[in-house]
Structure formats: structure tokens, C-alpha cells
N, C-alpha and C. Protein backbone atom coordinates (compact mmCIF):
# COMPACT_ATOMS: atom_id res chain seq x y z
N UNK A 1 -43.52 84.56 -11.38
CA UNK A 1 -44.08 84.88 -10.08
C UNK A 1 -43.86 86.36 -9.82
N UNK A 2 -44.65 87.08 -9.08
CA UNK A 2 -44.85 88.74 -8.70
C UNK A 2 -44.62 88.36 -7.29
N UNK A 3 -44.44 88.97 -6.17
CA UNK A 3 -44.13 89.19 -4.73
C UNK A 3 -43.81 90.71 -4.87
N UNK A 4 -44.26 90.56 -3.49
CA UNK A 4 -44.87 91.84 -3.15
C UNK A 4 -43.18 91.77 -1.97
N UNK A 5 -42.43 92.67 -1.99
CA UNK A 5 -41.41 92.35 -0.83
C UNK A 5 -41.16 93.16 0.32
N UNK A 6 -42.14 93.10 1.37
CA UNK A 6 -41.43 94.39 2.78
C UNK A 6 -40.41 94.20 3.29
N UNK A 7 -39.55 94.78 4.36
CA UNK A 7 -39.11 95.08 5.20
C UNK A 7 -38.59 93.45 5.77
N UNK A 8 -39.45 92.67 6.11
CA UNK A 8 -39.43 91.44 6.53
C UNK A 8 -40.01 89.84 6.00
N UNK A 9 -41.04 90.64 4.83
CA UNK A 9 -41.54 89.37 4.30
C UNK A 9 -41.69 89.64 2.77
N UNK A 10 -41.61 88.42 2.42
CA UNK A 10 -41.77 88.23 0.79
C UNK A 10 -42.95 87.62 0.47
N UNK A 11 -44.32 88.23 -0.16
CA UNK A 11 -45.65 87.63 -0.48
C UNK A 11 -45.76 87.29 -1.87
N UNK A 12 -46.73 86.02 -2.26
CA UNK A 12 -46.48 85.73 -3.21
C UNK A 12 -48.17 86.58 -3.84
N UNK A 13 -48.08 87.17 -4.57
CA UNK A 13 -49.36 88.39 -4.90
C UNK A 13 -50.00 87.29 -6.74
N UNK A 14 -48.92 86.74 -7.21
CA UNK A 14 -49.57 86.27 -8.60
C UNK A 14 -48.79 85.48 -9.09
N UNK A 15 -48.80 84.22 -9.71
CA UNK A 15 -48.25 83.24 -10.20
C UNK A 15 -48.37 82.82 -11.29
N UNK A 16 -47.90 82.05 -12.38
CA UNK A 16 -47.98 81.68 -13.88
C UNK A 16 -47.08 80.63 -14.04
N UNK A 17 -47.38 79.36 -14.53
CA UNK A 17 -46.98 77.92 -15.02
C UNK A 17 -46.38 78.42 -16.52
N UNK A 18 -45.54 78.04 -16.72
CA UNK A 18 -45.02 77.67 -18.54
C UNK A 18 -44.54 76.45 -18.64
N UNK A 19 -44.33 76.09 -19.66
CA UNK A 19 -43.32 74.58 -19.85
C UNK A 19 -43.46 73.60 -19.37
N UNK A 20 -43.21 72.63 -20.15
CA UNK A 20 -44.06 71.22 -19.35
C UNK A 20 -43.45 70.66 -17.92
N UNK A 21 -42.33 71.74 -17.31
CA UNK A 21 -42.51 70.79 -15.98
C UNK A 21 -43.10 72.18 -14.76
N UNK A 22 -44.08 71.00 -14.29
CA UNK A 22 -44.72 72.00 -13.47
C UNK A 22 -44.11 71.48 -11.71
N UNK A 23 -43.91 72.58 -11.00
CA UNK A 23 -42.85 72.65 -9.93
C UNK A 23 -44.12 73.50 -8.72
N UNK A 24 -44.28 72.19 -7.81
CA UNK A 24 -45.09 72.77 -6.71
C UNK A 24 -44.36 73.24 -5.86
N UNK A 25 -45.05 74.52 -5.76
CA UNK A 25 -44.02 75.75 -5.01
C UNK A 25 -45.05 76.38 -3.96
N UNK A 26 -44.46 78.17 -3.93
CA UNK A 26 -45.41 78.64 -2.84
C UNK A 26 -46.59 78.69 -3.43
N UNK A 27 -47.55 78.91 -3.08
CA UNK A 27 -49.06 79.78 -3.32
C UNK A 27 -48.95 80.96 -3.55
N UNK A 28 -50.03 81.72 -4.29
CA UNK A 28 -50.26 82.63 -4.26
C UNK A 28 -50.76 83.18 -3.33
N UNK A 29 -50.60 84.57 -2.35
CA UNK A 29 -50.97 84.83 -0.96
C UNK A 29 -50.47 84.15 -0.23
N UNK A 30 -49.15 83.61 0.10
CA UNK A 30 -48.30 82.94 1.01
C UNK A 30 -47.60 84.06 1.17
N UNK A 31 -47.08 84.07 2.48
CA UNK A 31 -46.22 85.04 3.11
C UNK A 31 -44.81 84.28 3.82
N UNK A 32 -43.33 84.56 3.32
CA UNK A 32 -42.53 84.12 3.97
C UNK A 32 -41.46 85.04 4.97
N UNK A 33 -40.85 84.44 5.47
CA UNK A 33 -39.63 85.49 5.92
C UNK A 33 -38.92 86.18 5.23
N UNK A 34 -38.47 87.49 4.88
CA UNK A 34 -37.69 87.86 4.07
C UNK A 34 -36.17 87.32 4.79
N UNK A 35 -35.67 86.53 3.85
CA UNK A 35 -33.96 86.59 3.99
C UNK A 35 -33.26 86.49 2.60
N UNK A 36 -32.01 86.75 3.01
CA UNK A 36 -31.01 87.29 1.99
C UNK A 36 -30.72 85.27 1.32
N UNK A 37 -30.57 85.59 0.01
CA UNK A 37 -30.75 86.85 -1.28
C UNK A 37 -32.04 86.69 -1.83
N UNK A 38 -32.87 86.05 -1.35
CA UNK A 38 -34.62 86.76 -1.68
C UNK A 38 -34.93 87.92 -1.28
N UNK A 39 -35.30 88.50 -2.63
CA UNK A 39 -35.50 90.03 -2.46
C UNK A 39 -34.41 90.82 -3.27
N UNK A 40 -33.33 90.47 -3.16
CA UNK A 40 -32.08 91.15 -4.00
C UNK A 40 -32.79 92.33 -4.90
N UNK A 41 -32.98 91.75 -5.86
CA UNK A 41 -33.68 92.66 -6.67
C UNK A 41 -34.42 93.63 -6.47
N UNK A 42 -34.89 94.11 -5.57
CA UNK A 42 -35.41 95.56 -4.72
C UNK A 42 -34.45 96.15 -3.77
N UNK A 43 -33.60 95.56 -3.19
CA UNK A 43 -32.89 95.84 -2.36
C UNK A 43 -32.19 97.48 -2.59
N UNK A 44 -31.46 97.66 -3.75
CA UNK A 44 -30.74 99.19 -4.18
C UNK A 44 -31.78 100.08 -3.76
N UNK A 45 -33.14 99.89 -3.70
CA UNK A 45 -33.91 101.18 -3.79
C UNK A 45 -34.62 100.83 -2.57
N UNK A 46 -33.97 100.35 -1.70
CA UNK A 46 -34.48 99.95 -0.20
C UNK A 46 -33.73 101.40 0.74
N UNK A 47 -34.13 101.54 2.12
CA UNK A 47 -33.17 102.48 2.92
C UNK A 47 -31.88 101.51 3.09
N UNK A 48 -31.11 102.34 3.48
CA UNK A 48 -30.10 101.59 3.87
C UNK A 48 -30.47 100.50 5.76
N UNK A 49 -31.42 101.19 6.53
CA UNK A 49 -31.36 100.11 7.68
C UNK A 49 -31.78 98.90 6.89
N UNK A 50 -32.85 99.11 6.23
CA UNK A 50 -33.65 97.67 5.39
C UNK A 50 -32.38 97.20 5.17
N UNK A 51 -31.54 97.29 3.93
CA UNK A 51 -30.48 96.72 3.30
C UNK A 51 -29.55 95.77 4.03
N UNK A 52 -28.95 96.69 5.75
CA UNK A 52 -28.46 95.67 6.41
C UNK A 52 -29.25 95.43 7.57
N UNK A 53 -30.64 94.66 7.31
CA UNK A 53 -31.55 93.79 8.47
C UNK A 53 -31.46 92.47 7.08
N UNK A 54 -31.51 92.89 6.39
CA UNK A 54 -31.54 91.93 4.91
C UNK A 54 -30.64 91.62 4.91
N UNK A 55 -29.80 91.80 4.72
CA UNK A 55 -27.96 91.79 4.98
C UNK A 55 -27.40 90.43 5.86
N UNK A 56 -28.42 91.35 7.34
CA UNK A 56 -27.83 90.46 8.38
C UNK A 56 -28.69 88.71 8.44
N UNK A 57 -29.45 88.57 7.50
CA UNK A 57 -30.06 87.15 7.27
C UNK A 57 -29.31 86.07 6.50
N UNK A 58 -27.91 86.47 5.92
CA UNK A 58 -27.24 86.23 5.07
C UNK A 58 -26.59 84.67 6.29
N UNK A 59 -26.35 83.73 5.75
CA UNK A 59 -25.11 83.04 6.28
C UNK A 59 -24.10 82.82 5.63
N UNK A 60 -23.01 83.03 6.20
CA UNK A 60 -21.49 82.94 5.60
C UNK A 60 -21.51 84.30 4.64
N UNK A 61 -21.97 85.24 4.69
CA UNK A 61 -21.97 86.20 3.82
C UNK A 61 -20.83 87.24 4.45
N UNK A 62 -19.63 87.89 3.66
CA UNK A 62 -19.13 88.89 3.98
C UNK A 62 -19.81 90.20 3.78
N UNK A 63 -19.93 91.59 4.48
CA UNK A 63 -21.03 92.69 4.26
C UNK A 63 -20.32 93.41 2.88
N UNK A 64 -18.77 92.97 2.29
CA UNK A 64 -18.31 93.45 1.19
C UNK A 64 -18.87 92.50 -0.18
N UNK A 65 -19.53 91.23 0.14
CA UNK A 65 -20.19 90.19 -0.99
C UNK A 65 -21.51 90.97 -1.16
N UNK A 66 -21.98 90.95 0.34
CA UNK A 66 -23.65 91.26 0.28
C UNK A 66 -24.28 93.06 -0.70
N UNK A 67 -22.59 93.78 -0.21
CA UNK A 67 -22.65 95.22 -1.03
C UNK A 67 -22.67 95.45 -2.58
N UNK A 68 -21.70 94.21 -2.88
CA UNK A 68 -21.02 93.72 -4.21
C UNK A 68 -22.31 93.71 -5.07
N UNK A 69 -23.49 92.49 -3.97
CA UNK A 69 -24.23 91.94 -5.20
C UNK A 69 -25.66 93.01 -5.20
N UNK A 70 -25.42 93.81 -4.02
CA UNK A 70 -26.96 95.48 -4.41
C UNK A 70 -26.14 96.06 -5.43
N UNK A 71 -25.24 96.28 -5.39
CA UNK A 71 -24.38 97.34 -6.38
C UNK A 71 -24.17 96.75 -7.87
N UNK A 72 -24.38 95.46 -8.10
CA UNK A 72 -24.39 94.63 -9.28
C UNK A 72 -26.05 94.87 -9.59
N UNK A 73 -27.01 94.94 -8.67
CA UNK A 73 -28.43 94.84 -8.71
C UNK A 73 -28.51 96.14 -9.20
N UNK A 74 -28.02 96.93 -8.78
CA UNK A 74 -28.22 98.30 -8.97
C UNK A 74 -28.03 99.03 -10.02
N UNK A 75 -27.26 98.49 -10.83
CA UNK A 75 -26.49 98.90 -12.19
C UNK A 75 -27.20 98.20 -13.54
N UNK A 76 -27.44 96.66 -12.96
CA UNK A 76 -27.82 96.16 -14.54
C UNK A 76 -29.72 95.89 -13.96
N UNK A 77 -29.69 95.89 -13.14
CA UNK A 77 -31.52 96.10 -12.96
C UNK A 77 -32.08 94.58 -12.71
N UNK A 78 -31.05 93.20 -12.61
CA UNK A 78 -31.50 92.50 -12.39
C UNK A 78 -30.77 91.12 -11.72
N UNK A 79 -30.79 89.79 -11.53
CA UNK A 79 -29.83 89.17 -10.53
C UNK A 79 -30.61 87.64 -10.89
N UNK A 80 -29.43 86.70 -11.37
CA UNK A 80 -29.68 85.41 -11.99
C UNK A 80 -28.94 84.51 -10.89
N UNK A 81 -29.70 83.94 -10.14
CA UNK A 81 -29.20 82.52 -9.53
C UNK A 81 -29.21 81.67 -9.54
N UNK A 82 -28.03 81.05 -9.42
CA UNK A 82 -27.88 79.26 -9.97
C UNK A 82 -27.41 78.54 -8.71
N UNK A 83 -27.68 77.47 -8.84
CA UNK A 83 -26.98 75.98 -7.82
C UNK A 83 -25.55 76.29 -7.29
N UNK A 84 -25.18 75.61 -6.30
CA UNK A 84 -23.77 75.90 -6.31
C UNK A 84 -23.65 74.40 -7.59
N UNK A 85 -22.46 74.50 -8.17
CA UNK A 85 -21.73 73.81 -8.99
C UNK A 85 -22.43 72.14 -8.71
N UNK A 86 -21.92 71.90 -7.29
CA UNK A 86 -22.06 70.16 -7.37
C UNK A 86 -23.67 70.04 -7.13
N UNK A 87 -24.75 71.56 -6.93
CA UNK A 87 -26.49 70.63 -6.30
C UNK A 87 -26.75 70.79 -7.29
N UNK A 88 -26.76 70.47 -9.06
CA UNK A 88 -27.38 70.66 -10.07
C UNK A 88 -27.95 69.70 -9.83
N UNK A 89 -27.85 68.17 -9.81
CA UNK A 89 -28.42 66.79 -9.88
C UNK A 89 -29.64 66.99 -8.70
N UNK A 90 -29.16 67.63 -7.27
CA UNK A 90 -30.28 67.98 -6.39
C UNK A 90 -31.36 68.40 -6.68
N UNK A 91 -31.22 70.14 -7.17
CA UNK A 91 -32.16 70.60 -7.74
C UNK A 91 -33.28 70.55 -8.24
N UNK A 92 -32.65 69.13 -9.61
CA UNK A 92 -33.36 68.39 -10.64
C UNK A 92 -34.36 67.29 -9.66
N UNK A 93 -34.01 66.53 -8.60
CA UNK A 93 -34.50 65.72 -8.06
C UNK A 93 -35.29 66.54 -7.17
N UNK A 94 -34.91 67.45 -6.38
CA UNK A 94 -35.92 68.07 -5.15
C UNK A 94 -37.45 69.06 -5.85
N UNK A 95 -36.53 69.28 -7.10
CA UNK A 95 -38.20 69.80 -8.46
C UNK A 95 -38.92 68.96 -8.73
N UNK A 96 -38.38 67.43 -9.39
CA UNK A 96 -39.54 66.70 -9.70
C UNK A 96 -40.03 65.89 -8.53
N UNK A 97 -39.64 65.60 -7.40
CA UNK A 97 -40.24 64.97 -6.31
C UNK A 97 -41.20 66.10 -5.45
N UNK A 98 -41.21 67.56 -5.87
CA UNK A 98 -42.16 68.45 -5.57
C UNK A 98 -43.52 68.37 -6.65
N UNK A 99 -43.04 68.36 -7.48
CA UNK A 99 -43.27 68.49 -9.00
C UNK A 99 -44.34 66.83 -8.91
N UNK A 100 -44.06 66.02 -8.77
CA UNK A 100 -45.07 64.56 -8.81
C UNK A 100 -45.75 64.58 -7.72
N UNK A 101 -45.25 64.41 -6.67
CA UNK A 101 -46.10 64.19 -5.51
C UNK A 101 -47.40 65.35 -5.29
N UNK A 102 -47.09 66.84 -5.38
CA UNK A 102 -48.32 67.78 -5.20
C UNK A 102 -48.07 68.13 -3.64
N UNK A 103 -48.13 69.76 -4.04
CA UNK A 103 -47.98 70.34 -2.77
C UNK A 103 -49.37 70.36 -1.83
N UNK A 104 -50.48 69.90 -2.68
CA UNK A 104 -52.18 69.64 -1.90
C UNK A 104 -51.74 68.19 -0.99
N UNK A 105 -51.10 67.59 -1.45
CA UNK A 105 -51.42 65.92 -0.74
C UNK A 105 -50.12 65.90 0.02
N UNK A 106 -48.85 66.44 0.27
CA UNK A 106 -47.99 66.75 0.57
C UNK A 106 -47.95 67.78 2.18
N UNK A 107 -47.44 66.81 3.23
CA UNK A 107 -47.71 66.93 4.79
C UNK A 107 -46.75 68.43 4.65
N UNK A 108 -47.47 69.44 5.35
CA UNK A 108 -47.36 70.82 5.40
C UNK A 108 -45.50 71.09 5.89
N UNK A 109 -45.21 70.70 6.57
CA UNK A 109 -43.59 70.52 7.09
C UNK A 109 -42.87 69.90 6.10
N UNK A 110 -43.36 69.06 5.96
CA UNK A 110 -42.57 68.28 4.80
C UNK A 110 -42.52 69.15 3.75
N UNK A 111 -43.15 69.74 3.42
CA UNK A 111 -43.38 70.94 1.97
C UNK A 111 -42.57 71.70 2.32
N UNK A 112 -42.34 72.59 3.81
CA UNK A 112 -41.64 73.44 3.96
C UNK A 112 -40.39 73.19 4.12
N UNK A 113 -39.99 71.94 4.42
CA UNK A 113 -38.06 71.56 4.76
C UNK A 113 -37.86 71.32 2.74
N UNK A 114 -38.78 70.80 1.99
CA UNK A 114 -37.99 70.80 0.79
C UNK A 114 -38.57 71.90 -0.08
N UNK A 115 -38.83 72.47 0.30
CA UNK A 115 -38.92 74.00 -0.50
C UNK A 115 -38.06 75.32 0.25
N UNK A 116 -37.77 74.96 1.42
CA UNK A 116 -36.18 75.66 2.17
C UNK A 116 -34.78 75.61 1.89
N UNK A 117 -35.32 73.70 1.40
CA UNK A 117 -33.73 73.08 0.62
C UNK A 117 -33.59 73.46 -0.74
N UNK A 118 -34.65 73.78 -1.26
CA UNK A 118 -34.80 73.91 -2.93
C UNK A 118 -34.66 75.64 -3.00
N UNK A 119 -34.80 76.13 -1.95
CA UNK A 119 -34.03 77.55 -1.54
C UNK A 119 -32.97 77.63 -1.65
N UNK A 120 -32.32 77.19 -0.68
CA UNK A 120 -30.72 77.25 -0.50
C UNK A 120 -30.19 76.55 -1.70
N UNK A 121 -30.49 75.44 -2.44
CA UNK A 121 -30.24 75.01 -3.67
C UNK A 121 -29.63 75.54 -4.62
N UNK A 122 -30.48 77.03 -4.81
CA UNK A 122 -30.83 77.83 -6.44
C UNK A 122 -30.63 79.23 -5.42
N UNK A 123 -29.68 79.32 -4.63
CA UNK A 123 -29.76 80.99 -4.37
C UNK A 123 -28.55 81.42 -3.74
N UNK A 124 -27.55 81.19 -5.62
CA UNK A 124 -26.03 81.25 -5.59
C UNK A 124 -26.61 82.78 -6.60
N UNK A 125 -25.93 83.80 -6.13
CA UNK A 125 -26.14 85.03 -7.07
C UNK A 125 -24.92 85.18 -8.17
N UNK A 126 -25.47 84.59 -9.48
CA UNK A 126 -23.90 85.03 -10.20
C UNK A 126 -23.39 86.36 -10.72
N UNK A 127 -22.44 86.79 -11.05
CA UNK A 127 -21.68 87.65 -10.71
C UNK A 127 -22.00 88.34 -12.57
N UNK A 128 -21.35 89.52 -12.83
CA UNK A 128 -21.74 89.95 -13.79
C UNK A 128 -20.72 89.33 -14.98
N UNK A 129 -19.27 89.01 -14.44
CA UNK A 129 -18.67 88.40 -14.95
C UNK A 129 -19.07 86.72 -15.61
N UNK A 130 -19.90 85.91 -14.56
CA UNK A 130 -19.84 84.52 -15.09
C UNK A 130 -20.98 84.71 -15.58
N UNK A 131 -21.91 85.82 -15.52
CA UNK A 131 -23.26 86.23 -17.00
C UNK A 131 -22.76 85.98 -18.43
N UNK A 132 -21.65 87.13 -17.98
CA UNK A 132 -20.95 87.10 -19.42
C UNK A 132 -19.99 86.45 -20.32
N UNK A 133 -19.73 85.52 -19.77
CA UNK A 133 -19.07 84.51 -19.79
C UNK A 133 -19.56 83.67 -21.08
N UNK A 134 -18.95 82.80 -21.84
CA UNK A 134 -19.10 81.83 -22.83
C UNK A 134 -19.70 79.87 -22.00
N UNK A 135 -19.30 80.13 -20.96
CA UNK A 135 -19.73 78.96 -20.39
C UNK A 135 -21.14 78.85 -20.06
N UNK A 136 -21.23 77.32 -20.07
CA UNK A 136 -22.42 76.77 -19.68
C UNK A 136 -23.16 76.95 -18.55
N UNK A 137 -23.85 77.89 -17.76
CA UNK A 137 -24.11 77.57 -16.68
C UNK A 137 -25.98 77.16 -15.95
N UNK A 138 -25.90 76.34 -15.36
CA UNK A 138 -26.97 76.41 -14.82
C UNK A 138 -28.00 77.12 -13.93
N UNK A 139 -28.88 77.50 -14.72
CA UNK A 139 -30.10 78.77 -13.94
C UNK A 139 -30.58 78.64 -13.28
N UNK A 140 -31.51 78.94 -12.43
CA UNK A 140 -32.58 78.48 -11.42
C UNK A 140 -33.60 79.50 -11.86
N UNK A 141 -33.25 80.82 -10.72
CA UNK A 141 -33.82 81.41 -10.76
C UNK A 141 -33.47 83.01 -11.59
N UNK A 142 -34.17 83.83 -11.89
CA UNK A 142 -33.77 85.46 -12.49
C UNK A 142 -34.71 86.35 -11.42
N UNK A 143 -34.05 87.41 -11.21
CA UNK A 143 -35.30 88.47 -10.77
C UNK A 143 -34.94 89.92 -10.93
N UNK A 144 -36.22 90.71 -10.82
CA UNK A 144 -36.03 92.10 -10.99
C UNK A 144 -37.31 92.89 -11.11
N UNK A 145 -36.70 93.91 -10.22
CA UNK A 145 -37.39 94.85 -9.70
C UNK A 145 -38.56 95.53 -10.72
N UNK A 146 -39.98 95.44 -9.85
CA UNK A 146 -41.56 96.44 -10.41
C UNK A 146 -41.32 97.35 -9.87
N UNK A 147 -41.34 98.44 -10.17
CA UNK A 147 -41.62 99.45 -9.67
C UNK A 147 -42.98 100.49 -9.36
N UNK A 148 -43.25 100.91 -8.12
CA UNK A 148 -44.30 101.44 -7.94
C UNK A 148 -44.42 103.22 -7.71
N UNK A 149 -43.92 103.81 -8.59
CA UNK A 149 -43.19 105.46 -8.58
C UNK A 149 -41.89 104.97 -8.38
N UNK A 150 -41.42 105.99 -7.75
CA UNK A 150 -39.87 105.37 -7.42
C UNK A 150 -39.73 104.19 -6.16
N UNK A 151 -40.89 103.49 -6.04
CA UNK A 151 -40.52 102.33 -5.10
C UNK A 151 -40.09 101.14 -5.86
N UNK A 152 -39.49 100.37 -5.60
CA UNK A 152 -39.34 99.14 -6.22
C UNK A 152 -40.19 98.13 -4.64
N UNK A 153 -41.09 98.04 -5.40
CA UNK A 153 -41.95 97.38 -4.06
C UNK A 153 -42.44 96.17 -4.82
N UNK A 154 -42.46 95.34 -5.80
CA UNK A 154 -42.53 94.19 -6.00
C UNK A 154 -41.35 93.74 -7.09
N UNK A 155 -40.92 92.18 -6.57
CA UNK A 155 -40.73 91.44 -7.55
C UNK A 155 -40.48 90.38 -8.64
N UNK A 156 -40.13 90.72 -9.90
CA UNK A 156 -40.37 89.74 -10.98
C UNK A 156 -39.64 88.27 -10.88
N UNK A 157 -40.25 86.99 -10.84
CA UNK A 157 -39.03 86.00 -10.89
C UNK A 157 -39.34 85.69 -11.56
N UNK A 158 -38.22 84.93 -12.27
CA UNK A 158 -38.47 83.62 -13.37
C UNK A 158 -37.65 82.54 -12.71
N UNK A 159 -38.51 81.11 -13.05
CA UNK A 159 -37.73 80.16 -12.56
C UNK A 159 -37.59 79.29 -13.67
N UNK A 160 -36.80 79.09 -14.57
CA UNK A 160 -36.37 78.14 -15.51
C UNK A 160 -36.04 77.07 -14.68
N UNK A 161 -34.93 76.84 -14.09
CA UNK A 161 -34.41 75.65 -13.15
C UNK A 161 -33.71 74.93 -14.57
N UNK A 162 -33.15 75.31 -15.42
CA UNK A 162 -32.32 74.77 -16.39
C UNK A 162 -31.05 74.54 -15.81
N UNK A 163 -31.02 73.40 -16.31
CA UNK A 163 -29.28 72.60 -15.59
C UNK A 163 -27.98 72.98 -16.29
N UNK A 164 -28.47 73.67 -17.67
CA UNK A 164 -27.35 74.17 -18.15
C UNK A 164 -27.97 75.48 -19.53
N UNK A 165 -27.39 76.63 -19.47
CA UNK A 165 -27.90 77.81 -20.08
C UNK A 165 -26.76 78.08 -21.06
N UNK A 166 -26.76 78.59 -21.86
CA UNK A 166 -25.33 79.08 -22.92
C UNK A 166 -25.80 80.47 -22.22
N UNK A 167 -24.95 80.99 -23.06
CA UNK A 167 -24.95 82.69 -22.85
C UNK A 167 -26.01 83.43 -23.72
N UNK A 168 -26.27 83.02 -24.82
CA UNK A 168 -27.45 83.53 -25.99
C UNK A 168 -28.75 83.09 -25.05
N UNK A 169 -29.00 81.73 -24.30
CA UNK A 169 -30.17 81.39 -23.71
C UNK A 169 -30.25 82.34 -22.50
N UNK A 170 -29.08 82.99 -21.64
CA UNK A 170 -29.25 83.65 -20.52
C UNK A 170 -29.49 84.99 -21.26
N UNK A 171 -28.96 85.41 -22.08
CA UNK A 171 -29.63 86.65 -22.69
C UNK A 171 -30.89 86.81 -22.61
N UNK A 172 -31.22 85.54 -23.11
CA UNK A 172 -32.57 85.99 -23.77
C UNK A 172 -33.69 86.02 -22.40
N UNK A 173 -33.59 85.07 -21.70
CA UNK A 173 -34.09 84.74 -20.35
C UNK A 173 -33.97 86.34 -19.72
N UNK A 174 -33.08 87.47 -19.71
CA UNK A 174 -32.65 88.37 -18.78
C UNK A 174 -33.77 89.54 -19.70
N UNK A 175 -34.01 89.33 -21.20
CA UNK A 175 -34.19 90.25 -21.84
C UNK A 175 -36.01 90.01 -21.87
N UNK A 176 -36.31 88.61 -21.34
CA UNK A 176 -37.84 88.45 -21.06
C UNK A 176 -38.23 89.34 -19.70
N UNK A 177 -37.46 88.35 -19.02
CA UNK A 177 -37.31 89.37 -17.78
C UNK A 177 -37.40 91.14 -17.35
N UNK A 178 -36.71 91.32 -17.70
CA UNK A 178 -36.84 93.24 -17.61
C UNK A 178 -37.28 93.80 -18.07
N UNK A 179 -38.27 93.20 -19.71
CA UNK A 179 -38.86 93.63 -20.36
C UNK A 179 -40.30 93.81 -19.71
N UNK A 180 -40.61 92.60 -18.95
CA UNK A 180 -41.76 91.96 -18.31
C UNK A 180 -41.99 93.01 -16.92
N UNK A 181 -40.88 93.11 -15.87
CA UNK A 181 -40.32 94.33 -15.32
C UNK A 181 -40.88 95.35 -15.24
N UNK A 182 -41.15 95.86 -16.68
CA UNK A 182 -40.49 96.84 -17.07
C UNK A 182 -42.27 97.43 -17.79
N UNK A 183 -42.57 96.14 -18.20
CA UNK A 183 -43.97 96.66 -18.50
C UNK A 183 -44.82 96.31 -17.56
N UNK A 184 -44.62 95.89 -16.29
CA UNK A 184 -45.55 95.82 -15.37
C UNK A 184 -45.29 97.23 -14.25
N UNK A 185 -44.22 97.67 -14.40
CA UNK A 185 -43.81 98.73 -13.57
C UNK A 185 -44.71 99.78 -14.26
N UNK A 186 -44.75 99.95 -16.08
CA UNK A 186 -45.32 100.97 -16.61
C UNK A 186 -47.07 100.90 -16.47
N UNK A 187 -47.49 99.64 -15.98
CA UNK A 187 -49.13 99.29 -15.78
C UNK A 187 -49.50 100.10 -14.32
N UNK A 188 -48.08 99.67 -13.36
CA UNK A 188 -48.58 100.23 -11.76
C UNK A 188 -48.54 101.76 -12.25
N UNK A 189 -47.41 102.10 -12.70
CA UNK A 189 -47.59 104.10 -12.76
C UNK A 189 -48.43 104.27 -14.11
């Protein structure tokens, strides 16, 4: 997925299916609220008011976590989120009950309370340490910044939603990623 990310909202500008499970999500040309940590990945090359209006969307967030994880964004160019520990089994269930039913035949509210939950689900930011790590962990989502000159004004996600990643599979996932990044940033300039 591409999104386009302002100030306040996150648009969905272009979309792409892989792998046989297909996960009804936003649309393309859907517009949501921007809140924290959607968006992360542009955030370093945001002003600083942007940073804490973004900031302040956070719940339970300390402003020394929310600094932690631009300054982690900022350095390696990109930001992998997983489940907390015990919603892996959620996840798996709130994807394929999106995933069968169809977001066309699927009552408009109802779409939006389990695609809010399937938000909060998958939008644990891990740390650079448990990247690097030898353990197993489960992915959701990856993202990172397009750049438009020196804007970082759209960006890249990937959603695997894998329940469990080694470290060679998150490599490789991070190295599709920024590559992808990286040649769509070189198409806009």
C-alpha cells in the first residue's frame, strides 16, 4: 500500500494484493485520521509542531517512547509492527473474518470497528533491538518513507500479518521494503 500522509490524515493513493490470503482493508482513495503510530515512517522529516499533534494521538504513550521510536525511524529509514504478544490468535481471526466475509457486503460501521481493532492489533512498534534479535517474532505490518525532494510525503507499507518471522525472514521483508522505498522515491524525483 502507498498513502499519501498530511498533517492530519492518512490517504490510501494505491494498493497491491500478494499471497494467497487476501485481507479486506481500506480502499484506495479512503481518507483516515492521522494517529500515532500510523505515519511513523514520515514523521523524522515532519516539523516538529506536526511531530507532537501526532504525538499527542498516542494513548498510554510516554513523549520519551514516542521520541525513541522518530529517532529509531530516523536512523534506519524504516519501522516493523507487530501484535502485542497475547493478540497473535486475534489478528489471525479479525484478517480472515475481514478476509471471507468482503468489505462490499460488509455494513459500513461494522467494517470500521474491525478494521480500528485490527489497528490497534498490529501497531506495537518494535524496537531495533527485538529486529535484531534471534527470536521468533510476529509481523503485521513494515513501513517507510517515499520521498518527494526532501519531503517524505508518502508512505510504503507492507502487510505480511505473519504470526511468526525468524530474523533472515524480517531481513528480507525490511530489504523489499526500502528497496521498494527507495525506488519509488527515485520515480517521484
Amino acid at each position: 500500500t502507498v498513502s499519501r500522509i498530511s498533517a492530519k490524515t492518512l490517504t490510501i493513493v494505491a494498493k497491491a494484493q500478494a499471497g494467497r490470503r487476501a485481507v479486506a482493508g481500506f480502499a484506495v482513495g479512503q481518507t483516515i485520521p492521522l494517529a500515532f503510530p500510523a505515519g511513523s515512517a514520515v514523521m523524522p522529516w515532519r516539523s516538529s509542531d506536526e511531530r507532537s499533534q501526532w504525538l499527542g494521538t498516542a494513548r498510554r504513550l510516554s513523549a520519551r517512547s514516542g521520541q525513541r521510536l522518530v529517532q529509531q525511524v530516523s536512523d534506519c529509514g524504516y519501522v516493523v509492527y507487530g501484535p502485542d504478544h497475547d493478540d497473535t490468535g486475534m489478528v489471525d481471526l479479525l484478517s480472515d473474518l475481514l478476509g471471507s466475509v468482503g468489505s462490499e457486503v460488509m455494513e459500513a460501521a461494522l467494517r470500521e470497528r474491525l478494521l480500528r481493532q485490527l489497528s490497534r492489533l498490529t501497531s506495537r512498534p518494535y524496537s531495533r533491538g527485538e529486529l535484531g534479535s534471534d527470536d521468533v517474532l510476529p509481523i503485521s505490518y513494515l513501513a517507510a518513507p517515499i520521498f518527494e525532494g526532501a519531503d517524505a510525503t508518502y508512505e510504503l507499507q507492507l502487510g505480511p500479518l505473519l504470526p511468526g518471522a525468524t530474523r533472515a525472514e524480517r531481513e528480507a521483508l525490511i530489504t523489499t521494503l526500502t528497496r521498494g522505498a527507495r525506488e519509488l522515491s527515485e520515480l517521484l524525483n
